[in-house]
Protein backbone atom coordinates (compact mmCIF):
# COMPACT_ATOMS: atom_id res chain seq x y z
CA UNK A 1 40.74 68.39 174.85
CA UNK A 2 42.74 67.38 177.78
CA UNK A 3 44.08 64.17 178.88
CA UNK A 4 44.01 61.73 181.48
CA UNK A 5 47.95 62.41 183.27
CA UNK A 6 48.01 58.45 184.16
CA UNK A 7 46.12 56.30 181.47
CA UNK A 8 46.68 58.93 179.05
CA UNK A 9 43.35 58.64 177.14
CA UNK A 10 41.13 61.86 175.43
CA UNK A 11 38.21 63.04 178.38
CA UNK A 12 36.04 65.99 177.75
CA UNK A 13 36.41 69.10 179.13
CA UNK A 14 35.59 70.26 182.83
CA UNK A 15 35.50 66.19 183.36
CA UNK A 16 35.94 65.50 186.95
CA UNK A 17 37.42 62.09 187.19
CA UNK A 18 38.89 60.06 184.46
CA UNK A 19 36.00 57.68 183.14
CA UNK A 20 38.35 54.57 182.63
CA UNK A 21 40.46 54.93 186.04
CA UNK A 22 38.85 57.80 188.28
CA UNK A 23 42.08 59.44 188.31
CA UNK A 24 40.97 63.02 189.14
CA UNK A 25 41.42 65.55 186.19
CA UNK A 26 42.47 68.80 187.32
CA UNK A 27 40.63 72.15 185.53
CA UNK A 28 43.72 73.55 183.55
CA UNK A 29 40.85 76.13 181.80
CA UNK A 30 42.94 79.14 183.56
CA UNK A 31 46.13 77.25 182.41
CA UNK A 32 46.56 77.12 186.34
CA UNK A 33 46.61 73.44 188.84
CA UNK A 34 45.41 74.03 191.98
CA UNK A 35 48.30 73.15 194.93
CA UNK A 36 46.03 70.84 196.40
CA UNK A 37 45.37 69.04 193.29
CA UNK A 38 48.61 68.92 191.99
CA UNK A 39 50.31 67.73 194.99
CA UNK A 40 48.30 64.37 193.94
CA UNK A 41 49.92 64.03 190.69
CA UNK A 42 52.62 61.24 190.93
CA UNK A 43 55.97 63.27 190.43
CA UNK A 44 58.05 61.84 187.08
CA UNK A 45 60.57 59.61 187.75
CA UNK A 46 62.99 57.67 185.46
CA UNK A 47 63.24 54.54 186.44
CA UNK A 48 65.10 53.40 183.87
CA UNK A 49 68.57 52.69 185.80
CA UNK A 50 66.64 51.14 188.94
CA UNK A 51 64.65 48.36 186.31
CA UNK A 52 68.44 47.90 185.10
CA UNK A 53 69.91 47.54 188.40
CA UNK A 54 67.01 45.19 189.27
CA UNK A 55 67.09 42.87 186.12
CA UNK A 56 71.33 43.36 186.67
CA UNK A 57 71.56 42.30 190.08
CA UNK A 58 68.69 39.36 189.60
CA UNK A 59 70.71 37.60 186.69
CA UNK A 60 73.79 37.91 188.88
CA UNK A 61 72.55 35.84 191.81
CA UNK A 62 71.30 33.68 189.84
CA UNK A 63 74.78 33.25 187.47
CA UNK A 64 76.26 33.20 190.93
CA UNK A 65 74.67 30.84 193.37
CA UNK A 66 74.70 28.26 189.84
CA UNK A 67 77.99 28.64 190.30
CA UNK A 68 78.44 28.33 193.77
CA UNK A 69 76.56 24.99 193.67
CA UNK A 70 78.56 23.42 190.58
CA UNK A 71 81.77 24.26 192.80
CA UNK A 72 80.28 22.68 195.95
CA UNK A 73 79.33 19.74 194.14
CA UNK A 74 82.84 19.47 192.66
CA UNK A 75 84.22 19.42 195.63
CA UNK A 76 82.21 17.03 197.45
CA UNK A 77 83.09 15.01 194.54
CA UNK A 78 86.70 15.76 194.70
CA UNK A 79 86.65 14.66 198.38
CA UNK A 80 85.25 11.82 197.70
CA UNK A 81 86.31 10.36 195.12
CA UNK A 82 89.85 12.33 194.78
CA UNK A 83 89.99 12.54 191.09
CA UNK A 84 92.36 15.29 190.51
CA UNK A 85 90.91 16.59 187.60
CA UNK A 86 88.30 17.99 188.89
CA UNK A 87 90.88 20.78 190.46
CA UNK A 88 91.17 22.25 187.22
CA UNK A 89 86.80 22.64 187.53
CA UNK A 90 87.12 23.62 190.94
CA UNK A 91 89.77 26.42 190.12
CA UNK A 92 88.53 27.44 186.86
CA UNK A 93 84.80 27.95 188.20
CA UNK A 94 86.07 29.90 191.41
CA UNK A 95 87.43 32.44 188.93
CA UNK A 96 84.44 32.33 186.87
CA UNK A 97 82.77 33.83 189.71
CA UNK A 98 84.89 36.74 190.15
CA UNK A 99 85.31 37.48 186.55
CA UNK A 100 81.46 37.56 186.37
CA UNK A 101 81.63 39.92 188.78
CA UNK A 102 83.96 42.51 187.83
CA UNK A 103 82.35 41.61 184.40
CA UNK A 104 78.62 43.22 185.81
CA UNK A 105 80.44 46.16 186.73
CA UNK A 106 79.99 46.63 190.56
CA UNK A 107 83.19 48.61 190.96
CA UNK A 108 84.39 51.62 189.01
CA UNK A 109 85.64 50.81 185.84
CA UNK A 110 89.60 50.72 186.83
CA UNK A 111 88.68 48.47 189.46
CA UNK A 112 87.41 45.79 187.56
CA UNK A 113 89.72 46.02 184.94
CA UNK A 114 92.64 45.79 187.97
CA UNK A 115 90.42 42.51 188.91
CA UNK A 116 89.91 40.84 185.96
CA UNK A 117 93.71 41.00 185.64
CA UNK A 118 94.76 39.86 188.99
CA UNK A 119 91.97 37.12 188.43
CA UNK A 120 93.56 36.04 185.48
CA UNK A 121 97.22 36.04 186.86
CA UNK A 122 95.68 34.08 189.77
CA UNK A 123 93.92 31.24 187.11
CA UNK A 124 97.06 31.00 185.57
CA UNK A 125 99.28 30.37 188.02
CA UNK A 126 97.09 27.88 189.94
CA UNK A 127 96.77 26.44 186.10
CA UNK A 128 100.62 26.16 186.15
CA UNK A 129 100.57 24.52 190.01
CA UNK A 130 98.26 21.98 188.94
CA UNK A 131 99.87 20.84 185.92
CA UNK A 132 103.38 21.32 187.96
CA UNK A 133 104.81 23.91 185.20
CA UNK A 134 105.19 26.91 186.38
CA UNK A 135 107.72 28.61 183.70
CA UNK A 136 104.80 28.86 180.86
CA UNK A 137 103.27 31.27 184.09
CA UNK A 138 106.23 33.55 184.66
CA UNK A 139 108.01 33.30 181.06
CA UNK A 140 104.29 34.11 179.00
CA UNK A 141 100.80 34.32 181.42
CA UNK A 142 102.12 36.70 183.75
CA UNK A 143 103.91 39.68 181.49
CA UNK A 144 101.52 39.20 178.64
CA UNK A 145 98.41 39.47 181.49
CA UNK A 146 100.19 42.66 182.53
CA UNK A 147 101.26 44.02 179.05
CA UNK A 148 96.96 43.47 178.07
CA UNK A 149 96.08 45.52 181.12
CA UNK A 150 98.79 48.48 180.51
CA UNK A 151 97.20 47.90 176.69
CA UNK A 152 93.50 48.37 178.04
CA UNK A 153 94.59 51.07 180.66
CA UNK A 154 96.24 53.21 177.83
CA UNK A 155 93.82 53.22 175.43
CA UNK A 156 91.08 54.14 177.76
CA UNK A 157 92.99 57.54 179.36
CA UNK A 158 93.63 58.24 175.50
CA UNK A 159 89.83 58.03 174.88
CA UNK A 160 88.99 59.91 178.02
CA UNK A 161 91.18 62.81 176.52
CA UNK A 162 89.68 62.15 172.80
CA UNK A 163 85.91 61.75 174.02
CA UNK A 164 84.84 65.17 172.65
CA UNK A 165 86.33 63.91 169.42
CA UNK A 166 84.36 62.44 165.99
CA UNK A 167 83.59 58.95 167.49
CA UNK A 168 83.29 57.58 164.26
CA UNK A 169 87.05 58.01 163.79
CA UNK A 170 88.23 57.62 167.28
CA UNK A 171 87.18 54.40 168.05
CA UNK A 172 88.21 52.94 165.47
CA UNK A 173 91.71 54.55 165.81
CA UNK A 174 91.82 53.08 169.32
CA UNK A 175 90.99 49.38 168.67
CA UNK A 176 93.60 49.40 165.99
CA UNK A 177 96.02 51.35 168.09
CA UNK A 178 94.91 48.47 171.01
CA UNK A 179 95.71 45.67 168.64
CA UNK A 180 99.28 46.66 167.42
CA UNK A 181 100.57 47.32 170.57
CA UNK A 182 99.52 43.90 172.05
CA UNK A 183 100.70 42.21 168.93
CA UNK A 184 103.82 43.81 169.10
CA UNK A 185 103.89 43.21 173.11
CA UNK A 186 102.97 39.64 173.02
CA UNK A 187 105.76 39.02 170.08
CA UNK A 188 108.14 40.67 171.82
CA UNK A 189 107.31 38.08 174.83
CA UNK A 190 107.27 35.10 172.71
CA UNK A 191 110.73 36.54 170.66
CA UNK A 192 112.86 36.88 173.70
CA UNK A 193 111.85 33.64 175.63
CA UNK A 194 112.08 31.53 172.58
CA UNK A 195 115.73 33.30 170.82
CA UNK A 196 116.81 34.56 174.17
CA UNK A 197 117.30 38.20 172.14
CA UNK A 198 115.15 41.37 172.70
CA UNK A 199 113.14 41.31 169.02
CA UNK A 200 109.82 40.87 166.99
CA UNK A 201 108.97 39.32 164.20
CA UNK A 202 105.25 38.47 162.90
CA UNK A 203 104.74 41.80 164.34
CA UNK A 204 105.83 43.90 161.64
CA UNK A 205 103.06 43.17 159.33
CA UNK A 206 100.55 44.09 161.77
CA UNK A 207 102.09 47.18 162.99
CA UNK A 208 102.93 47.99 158.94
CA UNK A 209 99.06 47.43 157.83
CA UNK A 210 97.55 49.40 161.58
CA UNK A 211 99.93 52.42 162.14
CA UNK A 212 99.16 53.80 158.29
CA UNK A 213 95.19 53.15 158.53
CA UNK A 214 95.70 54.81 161.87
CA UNK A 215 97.46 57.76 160.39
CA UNK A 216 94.89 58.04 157.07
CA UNK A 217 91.71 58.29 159.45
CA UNK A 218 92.98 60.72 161.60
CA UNK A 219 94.20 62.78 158.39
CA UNK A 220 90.91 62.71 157.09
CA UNK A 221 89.10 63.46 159.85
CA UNK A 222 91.56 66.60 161.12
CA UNK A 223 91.43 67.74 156.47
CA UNK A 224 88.13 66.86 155.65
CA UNK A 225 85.82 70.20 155.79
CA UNK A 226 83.50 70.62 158.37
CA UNK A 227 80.31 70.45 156.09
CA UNK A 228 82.05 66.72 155.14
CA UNK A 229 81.94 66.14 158.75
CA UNK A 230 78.58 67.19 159.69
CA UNK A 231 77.52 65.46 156.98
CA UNK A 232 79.36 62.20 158.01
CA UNK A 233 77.89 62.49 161.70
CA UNK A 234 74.10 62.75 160.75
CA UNK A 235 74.84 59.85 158.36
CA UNK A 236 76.49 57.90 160.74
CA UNK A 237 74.29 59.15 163.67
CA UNK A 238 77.05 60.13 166.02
């Protein structure tokens, strides 16, 4: 029996119009659609990413002009009664904003990972102006901002090349790879501003615990047989 191509529901053959929303029903006895009547038919569309956008674009102008106000109102508060901690709001908020945008992903992906880290070099050193310290900014903000976004940067053109790979072992591999090399970056940081010498330390035991669990998954995933991995991939779904 056919079917109704817009409510969906069972009608009975050579039925001319659908009884529940007078949709016309075309005759499909020759298994053929007449131009005329086809040309009627709504044409199928996923609107799946345009719903997204919409729902995506609603919650950030909404996010956005909340935050807009809160920082005008901080300021008009800040003018008039000049409390100065209220720069810290002002300053923090303001970067807020951009975060949430390069957050919502309105650029291409390198893009907002180059903003989010020129945002955060920004909210540090105003951070560092306001409290009138600026060597926590250059001696630990600034290269460990930069050393996270050379971190990030890496282990995303590693991934791009890897993509095709067993995700269920990749990933994995490259959040532990991410981890010991901005462990190992940020103790390096922290070694030579506090000894003055080029060094880590506390490092060690991360990189000693990562780097073989790194090594063991990709052994078993490059040894294991390929029925193990098939096997592995409808279990896992990937």
């Amino acid at each position: 029996m056919p079917y109704c191509p817009k409510c969906g529901i069972e009608v009975d053959d050579h039925v001319k119009k659908c009884p529940l929303c007078d949709f016309p029903i075309p005759d499909v006895t020759n298994g053929e659609i007449k131009k005329e009547v086809r040309d009627n038919y709504p044409k199928a569309e996923n609107i799946y990413k345009e719903e997204l956008a919409k729902r995506k674009n609603s919650i950030f102008y909404f996010l956005f002009l909340l935050i807009a106000t809160i920082v005008v109102v901080l300021a008009i508060v800040k003018a008039i009664y000049g409390y100065k901690l209220l720069d810290y709001f002002i300053v923090s908020f303001i970067c807020i904003g951009f975060y949430m945008f390069f957050i919502f992903a309105y650029l291409r992906l390198w893009c907002n990972i180059i903003g989010i880290s020129i945002t955060t070099v920004v909210l540090t050193y105003f951070l560092s102006r306001l409290t009138q310290n600026t060597s926590w900014f250059k001696e630990y903000a600034l290269p460990i901002t930069l050393l996270i976004t050379a971190d990030i940067f890496l282990n995303f053109y590693s991934y791009k090349l890897n993509r095709s790979k067993n995700k269920f072992v990749y990933i994995p591999v490259f959040i532990f790879t991410f981890i010991t090399l901005l462990c190992i970056g940020v103790d390096f940081v922290i070694y030579y501003r506090v000894r003055g010498a080029f060094g880590i330390s506390w490092s060690l035991i991360v990189a000693s615990i990562n780097i073989p669990i790194i090594f063991i998954m990709l052994l078993i995933y490059h040894k294991l047989p390929e029925k193990t991995v098939n096997i592995l991939k409808k279990k896992f779904h990937i």
